[in-house]
Protein backbone atom coordinates (compact mmCIF):
# COMPACT_ATOMS: atom_id res chain seq x y z
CA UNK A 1 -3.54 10.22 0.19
CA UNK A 2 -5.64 7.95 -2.47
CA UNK A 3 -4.42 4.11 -1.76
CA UNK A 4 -5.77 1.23 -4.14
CA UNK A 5 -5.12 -2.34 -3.56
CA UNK A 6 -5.51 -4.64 -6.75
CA UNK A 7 -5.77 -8.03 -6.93
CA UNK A 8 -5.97 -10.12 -10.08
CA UNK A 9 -9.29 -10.60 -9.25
CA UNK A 10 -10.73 -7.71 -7.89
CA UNK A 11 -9.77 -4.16 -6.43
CA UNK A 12 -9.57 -4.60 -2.46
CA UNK A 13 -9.20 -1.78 -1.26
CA UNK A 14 -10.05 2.10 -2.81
CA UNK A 15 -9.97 4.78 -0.22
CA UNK A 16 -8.08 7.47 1.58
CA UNK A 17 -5.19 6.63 4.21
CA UNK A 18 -3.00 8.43 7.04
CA UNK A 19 -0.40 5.91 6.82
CA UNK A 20 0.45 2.73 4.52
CA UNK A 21 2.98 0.21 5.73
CA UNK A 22 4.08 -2.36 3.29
CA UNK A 23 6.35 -5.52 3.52
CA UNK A 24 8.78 -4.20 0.69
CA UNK A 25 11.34 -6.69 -1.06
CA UNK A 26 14.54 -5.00 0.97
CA UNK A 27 12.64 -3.72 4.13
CA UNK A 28 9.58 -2.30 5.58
CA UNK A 29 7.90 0.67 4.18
CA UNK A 30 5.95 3.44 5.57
CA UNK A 31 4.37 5.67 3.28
CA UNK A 32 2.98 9.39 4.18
CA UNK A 33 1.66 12.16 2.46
CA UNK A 34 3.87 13.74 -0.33
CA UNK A 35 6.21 10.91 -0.11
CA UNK A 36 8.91 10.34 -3.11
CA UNK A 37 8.17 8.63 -5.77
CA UNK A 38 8.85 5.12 -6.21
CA UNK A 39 8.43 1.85 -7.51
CA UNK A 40 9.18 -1.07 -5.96
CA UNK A 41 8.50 -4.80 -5.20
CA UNK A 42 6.48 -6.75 -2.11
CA UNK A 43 7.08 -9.89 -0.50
CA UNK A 44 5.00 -11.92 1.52
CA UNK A 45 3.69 -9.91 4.61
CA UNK A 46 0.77 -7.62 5.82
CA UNK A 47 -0.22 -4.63 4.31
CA UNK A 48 -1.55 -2.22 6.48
CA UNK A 49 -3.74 1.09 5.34
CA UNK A 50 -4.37 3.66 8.48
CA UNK A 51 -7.15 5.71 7.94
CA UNK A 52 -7.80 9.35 8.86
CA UNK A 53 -9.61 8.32 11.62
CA UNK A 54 -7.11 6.54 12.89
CA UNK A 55 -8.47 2.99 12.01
CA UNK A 56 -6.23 0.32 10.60
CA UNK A 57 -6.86 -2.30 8.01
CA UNK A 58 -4.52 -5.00 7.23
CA UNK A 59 -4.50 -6.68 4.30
CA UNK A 60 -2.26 -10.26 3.54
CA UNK A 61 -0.36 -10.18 -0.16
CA UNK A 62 2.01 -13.18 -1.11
CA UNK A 63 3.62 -10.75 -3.20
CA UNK A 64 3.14 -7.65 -5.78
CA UNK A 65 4.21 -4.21 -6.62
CA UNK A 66 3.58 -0.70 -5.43
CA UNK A 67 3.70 3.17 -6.71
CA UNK A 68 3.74 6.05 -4.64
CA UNK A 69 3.38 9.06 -7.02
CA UNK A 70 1.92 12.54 -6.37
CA UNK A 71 -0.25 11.41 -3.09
CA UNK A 72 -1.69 8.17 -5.10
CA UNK A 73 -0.69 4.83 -3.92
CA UNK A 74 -0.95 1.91 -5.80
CA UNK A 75 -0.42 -2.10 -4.67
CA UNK A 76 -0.52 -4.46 -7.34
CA UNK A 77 -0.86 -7.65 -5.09
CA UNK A 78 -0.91 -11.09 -5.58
């Protein structure tokens, strides 16, 4: 799936992930392939983008938003 991680600033991350954990408002999430759609909101935590290869990337956010729609994710972080 196509994962982007935005910043105010400047996009951190564009590429193609396995897995996607994220520190969501209510709970962790794990997002796969041909997940459900959804919006929702981040708190402070890790996010964490495995890569086909089986590499993983962690990224800090002190906050944000995500979409997961049709195989694209999107973070919004702060």
């Amino acid at each position: 799936m196509k994962v982007e991680i935005l910043t105010p600033e400047k996009s951190v991350f564009d590429g193609e992930a396995r897995l996607v954990s994220l520190p969501g408002s209510d709970g962790s999430l794990g997002i796969l392939n041909n997940h459900a759609p959804l919006i929702t909101t981040l708190k402070e935590g890790i996010v964490k983008i495995e890569g086909a290869d089986g590499k993983v990337q962690e990224f800090g956010v002190k906050g944000g938003t995500v979409e997961v729609l049709n195989n694209r994710v999107i973070v919004l972080a702060e």
